[in-house]
Structures are given as structure tokens and as C-alpha cells.
Protein backbone atom coordinates (compact mmCIF):
# COMPACT_ATOMS: atom_id res chain seq x y z
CA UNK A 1 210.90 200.11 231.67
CA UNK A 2 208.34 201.01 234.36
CA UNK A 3 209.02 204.25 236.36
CA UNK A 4 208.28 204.38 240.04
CA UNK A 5 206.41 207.34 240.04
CA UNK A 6 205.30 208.28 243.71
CA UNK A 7 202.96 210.30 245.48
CA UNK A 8 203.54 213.62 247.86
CA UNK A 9 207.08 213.29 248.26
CA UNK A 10 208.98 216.06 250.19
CA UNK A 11 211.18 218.35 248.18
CA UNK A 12 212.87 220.36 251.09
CA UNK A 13 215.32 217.20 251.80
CA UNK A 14 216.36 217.00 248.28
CA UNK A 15 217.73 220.52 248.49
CA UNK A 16 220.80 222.16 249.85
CA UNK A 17 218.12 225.32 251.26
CA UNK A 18 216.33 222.41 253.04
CA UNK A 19 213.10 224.29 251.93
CA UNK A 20 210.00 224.03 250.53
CA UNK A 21 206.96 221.40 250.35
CA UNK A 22 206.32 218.77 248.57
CA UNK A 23 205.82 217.26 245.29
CA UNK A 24 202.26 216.09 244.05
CA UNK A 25 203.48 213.44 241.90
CA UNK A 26 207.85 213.04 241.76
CA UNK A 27 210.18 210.44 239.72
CA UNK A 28 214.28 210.12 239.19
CA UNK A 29 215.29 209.11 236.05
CA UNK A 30 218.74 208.75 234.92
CA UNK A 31 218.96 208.59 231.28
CA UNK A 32 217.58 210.50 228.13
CA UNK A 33 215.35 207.22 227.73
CA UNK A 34 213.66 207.67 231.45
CA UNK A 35 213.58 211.56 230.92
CA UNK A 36 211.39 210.77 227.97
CA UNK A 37 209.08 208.10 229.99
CA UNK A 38 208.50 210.16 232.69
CA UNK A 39 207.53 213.63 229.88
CA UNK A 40 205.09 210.77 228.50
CA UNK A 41 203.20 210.19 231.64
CA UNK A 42 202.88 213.87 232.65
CA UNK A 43 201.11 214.37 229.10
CA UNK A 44 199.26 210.93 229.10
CA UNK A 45 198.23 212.34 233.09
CA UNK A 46 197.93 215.88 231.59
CA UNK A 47 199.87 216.75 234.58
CA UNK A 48 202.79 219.79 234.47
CA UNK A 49 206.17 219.13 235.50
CA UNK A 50 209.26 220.68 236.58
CA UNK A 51 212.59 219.56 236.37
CA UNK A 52 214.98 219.35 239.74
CA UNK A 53 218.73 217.90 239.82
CA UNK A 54 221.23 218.13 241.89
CA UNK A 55 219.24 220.73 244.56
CA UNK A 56 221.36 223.61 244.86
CA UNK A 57 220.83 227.06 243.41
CA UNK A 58 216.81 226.51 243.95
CA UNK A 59 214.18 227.38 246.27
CA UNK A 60 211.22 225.72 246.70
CA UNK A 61 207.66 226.90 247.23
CA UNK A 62 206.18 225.92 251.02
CA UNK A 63 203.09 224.95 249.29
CA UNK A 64 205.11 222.58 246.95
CA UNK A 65 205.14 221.95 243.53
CA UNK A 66 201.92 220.53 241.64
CA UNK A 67 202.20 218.15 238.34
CA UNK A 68 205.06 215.84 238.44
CA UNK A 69 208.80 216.65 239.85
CA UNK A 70 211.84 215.25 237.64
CA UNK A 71 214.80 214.51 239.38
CA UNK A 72 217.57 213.75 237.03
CA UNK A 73 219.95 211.57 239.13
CA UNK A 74 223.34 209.79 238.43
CA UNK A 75 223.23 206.23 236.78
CA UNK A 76 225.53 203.06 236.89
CA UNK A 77 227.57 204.28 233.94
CA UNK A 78 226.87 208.28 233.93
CA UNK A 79 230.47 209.09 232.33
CA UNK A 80 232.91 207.83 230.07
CA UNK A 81 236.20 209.23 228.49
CA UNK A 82 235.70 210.05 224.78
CA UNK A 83 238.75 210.31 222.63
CA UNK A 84 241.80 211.14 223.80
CA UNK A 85 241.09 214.79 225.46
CA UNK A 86 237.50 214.13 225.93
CA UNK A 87 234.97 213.37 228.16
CA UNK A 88 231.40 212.50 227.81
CA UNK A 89 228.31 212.36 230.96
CA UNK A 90 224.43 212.24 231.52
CA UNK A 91 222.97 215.08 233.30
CA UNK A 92 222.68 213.87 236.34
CA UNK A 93 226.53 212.97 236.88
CA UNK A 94 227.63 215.15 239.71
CA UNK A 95 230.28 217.65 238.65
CA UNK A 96 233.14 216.85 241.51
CA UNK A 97 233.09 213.30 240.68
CA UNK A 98 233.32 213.85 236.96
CA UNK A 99 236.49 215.84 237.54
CA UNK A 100 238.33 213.27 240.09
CA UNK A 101 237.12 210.56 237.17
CA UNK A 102 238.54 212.74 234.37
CA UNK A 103 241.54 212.66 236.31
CA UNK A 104 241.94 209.12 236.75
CA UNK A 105 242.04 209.14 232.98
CA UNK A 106 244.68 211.55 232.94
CA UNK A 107 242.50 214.62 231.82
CA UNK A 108 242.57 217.90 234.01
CA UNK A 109 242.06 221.73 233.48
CA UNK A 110 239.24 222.71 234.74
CA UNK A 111 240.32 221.72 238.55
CA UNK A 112 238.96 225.43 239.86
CA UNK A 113 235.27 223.97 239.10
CA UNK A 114 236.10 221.53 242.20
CA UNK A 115 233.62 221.60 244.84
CA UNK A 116 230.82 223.65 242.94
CA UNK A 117 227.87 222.01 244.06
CA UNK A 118 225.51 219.63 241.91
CA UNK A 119 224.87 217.80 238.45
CA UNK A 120 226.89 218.88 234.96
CA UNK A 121 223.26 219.32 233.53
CA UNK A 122 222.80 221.80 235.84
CA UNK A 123 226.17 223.27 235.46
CA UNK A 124 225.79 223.95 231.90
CA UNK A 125 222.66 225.56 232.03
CA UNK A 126 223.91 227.81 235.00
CA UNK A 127 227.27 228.23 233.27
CA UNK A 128 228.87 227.64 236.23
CA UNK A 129 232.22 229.40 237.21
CA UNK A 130 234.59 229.86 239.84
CA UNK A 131 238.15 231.02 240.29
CA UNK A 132 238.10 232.16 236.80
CA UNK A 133 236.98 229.63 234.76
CA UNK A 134 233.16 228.61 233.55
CA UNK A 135 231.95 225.44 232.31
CA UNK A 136 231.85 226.94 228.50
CA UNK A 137 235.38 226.89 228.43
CA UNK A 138 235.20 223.14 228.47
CA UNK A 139 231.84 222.35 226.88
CA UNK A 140 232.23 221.07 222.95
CA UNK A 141 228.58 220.03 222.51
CA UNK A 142 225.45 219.54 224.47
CA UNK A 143 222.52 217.05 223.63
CA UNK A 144 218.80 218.41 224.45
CA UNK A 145 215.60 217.07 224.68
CA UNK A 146 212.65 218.99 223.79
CA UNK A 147 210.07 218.75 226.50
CA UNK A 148 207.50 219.83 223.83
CA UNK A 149 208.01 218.12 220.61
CA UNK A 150 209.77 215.44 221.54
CA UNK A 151 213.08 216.17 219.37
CA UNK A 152 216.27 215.35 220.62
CA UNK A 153 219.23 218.13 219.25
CA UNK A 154 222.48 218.46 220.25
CA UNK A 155 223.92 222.25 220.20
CA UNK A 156 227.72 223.07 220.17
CA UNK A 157 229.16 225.48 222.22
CA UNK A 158 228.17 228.69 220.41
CA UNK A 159 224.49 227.27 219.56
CA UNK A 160 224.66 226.81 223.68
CA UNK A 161 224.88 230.78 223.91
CA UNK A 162 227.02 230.69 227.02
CA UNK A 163 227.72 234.29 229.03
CA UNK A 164 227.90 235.15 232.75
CA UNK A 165 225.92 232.51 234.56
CA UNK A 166 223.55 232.26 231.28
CA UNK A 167 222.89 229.56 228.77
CA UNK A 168 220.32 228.92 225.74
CA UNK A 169 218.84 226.52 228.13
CA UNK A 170 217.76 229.31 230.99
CA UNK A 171 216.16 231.19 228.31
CA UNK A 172 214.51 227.98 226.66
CA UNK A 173 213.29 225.73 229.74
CA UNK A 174 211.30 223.41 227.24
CA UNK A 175 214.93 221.77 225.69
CA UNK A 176 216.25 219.56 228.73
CA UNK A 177 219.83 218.80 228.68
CA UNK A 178 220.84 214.97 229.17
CA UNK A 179 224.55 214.55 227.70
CA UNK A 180 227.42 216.92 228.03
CA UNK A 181 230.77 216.14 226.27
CA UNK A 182 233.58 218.69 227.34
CA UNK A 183 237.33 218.84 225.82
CA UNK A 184 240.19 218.96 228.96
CA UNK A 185 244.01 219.09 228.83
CA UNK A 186 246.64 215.73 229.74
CA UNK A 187 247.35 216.31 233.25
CA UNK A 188 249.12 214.29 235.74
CA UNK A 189 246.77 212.45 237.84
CA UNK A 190 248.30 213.10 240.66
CA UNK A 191 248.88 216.92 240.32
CA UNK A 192 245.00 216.99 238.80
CA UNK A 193 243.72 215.82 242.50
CA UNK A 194 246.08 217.95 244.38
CA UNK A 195 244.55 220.90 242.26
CA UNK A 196 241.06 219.85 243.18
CA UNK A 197 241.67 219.49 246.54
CA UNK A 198 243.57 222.82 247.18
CA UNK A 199 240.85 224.56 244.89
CA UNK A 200 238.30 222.85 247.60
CA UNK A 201 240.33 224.33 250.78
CA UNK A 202 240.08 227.62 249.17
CA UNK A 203 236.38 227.47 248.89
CA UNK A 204 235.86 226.50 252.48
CA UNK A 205 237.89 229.24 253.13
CA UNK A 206 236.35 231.87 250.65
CA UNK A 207 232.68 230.46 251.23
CA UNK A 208 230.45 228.85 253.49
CA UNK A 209 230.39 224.95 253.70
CA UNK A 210 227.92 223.09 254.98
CA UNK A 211 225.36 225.32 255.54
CA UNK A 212 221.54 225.09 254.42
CA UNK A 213 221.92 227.94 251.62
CA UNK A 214 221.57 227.50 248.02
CA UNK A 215 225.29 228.87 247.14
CA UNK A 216 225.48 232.34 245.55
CA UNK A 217 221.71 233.91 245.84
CA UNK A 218 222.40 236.68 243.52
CA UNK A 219 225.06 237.08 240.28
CA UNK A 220 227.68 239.71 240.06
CA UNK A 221 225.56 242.77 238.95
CA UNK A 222 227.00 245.25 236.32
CA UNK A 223 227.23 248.66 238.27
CA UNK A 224 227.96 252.02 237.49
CA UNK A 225 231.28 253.59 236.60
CA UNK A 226 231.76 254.99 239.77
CA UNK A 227 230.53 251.92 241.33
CA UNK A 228 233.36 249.76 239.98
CA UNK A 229 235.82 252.11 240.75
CA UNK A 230 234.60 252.34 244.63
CA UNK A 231 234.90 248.33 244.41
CA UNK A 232 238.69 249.07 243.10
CA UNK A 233 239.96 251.31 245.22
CA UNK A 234 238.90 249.38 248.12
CA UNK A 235 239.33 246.06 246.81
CA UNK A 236 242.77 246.41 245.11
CA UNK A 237 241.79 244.73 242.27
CA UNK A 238 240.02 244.61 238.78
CA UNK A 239 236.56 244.34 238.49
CA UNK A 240 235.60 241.83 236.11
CA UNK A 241 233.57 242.99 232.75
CA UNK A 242 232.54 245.58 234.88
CA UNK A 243 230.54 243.63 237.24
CA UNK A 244 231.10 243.58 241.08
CA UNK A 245 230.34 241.04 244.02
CA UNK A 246 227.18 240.63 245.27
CA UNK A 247 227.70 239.98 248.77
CA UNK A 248 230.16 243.18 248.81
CA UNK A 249 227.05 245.22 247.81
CA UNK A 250 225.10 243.73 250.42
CA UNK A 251 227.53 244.09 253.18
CA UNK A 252 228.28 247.77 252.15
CA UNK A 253 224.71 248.28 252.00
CA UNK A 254 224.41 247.27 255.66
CA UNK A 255 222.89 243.95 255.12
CA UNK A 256 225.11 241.64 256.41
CA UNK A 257 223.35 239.91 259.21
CA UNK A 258 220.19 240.68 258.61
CA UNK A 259 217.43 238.84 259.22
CA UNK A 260 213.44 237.48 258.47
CA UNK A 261 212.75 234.86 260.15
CA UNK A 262 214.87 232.20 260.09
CA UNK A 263 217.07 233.49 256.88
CA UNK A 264 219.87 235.65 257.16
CA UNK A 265 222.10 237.27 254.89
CA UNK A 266 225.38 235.31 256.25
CA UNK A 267 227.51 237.44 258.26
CA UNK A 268 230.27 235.49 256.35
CA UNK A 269 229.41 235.75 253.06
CA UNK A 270 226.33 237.99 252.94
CA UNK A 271 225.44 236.91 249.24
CA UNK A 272 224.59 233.24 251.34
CA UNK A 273 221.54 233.40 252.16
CA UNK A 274 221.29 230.67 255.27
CA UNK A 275 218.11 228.82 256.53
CA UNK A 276 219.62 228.97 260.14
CA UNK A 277 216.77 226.69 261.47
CA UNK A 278 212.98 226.48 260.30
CA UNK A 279 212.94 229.33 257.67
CA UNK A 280 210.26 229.16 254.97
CA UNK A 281 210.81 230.30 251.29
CA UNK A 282 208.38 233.20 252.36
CA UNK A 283 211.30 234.06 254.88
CA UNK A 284 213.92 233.70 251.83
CA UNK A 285 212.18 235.84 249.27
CA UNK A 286 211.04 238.49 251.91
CA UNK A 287 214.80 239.05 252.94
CA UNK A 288 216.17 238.89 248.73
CA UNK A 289 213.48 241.24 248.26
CA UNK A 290 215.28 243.77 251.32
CA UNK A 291 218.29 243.52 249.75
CA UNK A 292 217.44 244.15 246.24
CA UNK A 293 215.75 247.13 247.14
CA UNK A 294 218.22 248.85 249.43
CA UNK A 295 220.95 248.11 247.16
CA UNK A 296 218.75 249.61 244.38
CA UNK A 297 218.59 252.37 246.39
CA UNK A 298 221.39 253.20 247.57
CA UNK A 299 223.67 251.83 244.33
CA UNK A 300 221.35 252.33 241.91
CA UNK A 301 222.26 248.54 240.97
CA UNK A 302 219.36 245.92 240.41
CA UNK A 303 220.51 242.17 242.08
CA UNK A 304 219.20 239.37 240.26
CA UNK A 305 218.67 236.44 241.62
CA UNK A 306 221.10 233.27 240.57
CA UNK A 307 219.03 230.42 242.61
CA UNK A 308 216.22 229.64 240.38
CA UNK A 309 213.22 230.18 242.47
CA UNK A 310 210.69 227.85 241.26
């Protein structure tokens, strides 16, 4: 097939930040086959690339991005069930609508990943979490193509090297994941979308919604023994593998509300870090760098940024 490859297309739109400039040359592609078209012209064009999905969890430069942008989007038949506990998607299928299809099919489990924004493709790479569980619980094998060579692999889960909010995948950007097939549990249909939908609620209630912010800016840090106890005592519960929130590090370090330019540190969930009107990715990385310095500081904890800033 022919891909419509266009000129000087704005990024900013395409993300949930609303930042950033735009893209010399940009494509969507759905399917390993178009992911493979589009690596061919950026080498026959001798032009870089850089791959974008779903839009959350990334920042784009203001100058924009130079080669060719990838957008891996959803196709016309982006998911199918695979075996009786098993499901099966491109990359570009979006992750809320592969659960409420899963359900349909009478598959469920992993209802607490409701509502996390953007693509499975994305998901696995990020190891994506919430509530609990992470996509790695549910992953049985991922397919890969290699951006360089041109080999196509598929990894199971341990090959995939899953941990907090890490994959093989971060640490290897040249394999580009385009199939995901995950194992579930039987589940009422019924009870499956009631799950979603309450696990939904609780992240409107837990985190901001609808706001120009590329989710969680920074992961849980690991911190100090008397760190995690301070979180503990005031918290009145565990910390997790020793690491503790973000955005509670932030607020204790006075940061909540604070401002450069037109991104703040959310006084609702200070590790949201909101474009409240025209704020440039200058204005974002300015502000992450505040915070990671007085938390260093004070803390002695180093933040590290979850949004891939490209």
C-alpha cells in the first residue's frame, strides 16, 4: 500500500500535554506491515524517526520533531480473542476499549487498568499499573519489530524484562512493539463493566481528569529508610517495595502549586503537571527540573521522570 506521508503536521493536538511543535515529515500506520513501510521510507529518505501512540506520558519539543513522526493508531480489526482465556491486539488498540471488548467475550481481571490513558503498545513498554496491578501480570508474549535490522521477534513475558514502570523495550527503543497477547480470567460480563466503571470513578476521584497533563510526570522514587517510614506514619499504610508517591514528595516539599509559566504542579495532585493555558515544554521542564532539585535536597531522593520527554 501507499502511505500518506504529510508535511509539518502539528504534534501538540495529538497529545494529552497539548504541547510541543510540529512534525517535519508524520504518518499513522496501523499494522506491523505499515510500521515497516513507513521505517522503509525514513531510510530510503535517510530521514530519523520517532515513534508516538496514543499521546500521553510525552512531551514534545516547541521546536518539533525533525525526520519522520510514527503514529501507531487503531485499525478496523485491532483485537481479537485468542483461545479460551486469551486475548490478542496491535499496538495501537487503545487499552480501555480492549478491556470493555475482553469483556464482551467474557474475559476480565485486569478491570483496575480501566481508564489508564492510551495504546497497549504503549502500555507494555511503560508497564503500566494502577490500583495494584501492572500490565505484566497479564502479558504472555509480545511481538517486536526491529527498527534496525528489520527482524521481527516475539519475547515472552520474562524476555519482556518487566519491573516498576520498566520494560526491555524502554531500554531498547530500536525493537517496536506491534502485537500484544495477554492471558485474563472468565468473568461475568456484566460484573467485568461494573468493575471498570467503578475503577474509572475512583480515578476521577483519586486523579485529575480532563486536564492538559501527561498523567503521572514522575514514578514512585525509592527513598530512604527513614523516608518510608515518615510516608507510614503519616499515611497509615505500607509503602510499596520501598518506594513512595511522587506527588506526596512534592507537596511535602512545598511544591504544590507552583508555578513557570503556564505549568503548575496541580494543587490536586502535585505529581500532574498541568498546561493551564499556553505553557511551552520549556515551561514543563523548567518546573520538573524545581522539583527534582528541591526534593533532592531536602529528601535526598532523585525523581525521575515517567513522561518520556522526547
Amino acid at each position: 500500500m501507499t502511505l500518506d506521508i504529510r508535511e509539518n503536521v502539528a504534534l501538540a493536538p495529538l497529545t494529552t500535554f497539548g504541547i510541543g511543535g510540529s512534525a517535519k515529515f508524520f504518518v499513522e500506520v496501523s499494522s506491523e506491515s505499515e510500521i515497516s513501510e513507513a521505517l522503509a521510507w525514513a531510510k530510503e529518505h535517510r530521514e530519523t524517526f520517532r515513534v508516538l501512540a496514543g499521546g500521553s506520558n510525552v512531551l514534545i519539543p516547541d521546536g518539533g520533531l525533525e525526520g519522520l513522526v510514527i503514529r501507531i493508531v487503531e485499525g478496523s480489526t485491532s483485537y481479537i480473542k485468542d483461545g479460551p482465556l486469551c486475548v490478542e491486539a496491535d499496538a495501537g488498540c487503545n487499552v480501555l476499549k480492549l478491556i470493555r471488548a475482553a469483556s464482551e467475550c467474557g474475559l476480565g481481571g485486569w478491570e483496575k487498568l480501566a481508564g489508564i490513558p492510551g495504546t497497549i503498545g504503549g502500555a507494555v513498554r511503560g508497564n503500566a499499573g494502577a490500583f495494584g496491578p501492572e500490565i505484566k501480570d497479564f502479558v504472555t508474549r509480545v511481538r517486536a519489530l526491529n527498527s534496525q535490522s528489520g527482524e521481527v521477534k516475539e519475547f515472552s513475558n520474562v524476555e519482556c524484562d518487566f519491573s516498576y514502570r520498566h520494560s526491555f523495550f524502554k531500554d531498547h527503543p530500536e525493537w517496536i512493539i506491534v502485537h500484544v497477547w495477554l492471558e485474563l480470567r472468565p468473568a461475568d460480563p456484566q460484573d467485568s463493566d461494573r468493575l471498570s466503571d467503578e475503577t474509572i470513578a475512583e480515578r476521577e476521584k483519586r486523579h485529575l481528569q480532563n486536564v492538559r497533563a501527561a498523567g503521572s510526570f514522575f514514578m514512585n522514587p525509592s527513598a530512604p529508610a527513614n523516608i518510608v517510614e515518615m510516608f507510614e506514619s503519616e499515611k497509615g499504610m505500607k509503602a510499596r517495595e520501598g518506594r513512595v508517591p511522587a506527588g506526596w514528595l512534592i507537596e511535602k516539599a512545598g511544591l504544590k502549586g507552583h508555578k513557570v509559566g503556564d505549568a503548575i504542579a496541580s494543587v490536586q495532585h502535585p505529581n500532574y503537571i498541568v498546561n493551564t493555558g499556553c505553557a511551552t515544554a520549556h515551561d514543563v521542564r523548567n518546573l520538573a527540573q524545581v522539583i527534582k532539585l528541591e526534593v533532592s535536597a531536602q529528601f535526598g531522593v532523585e525523581l525521575q521522570e515517567e513522561a518520556a520527554l522526547f
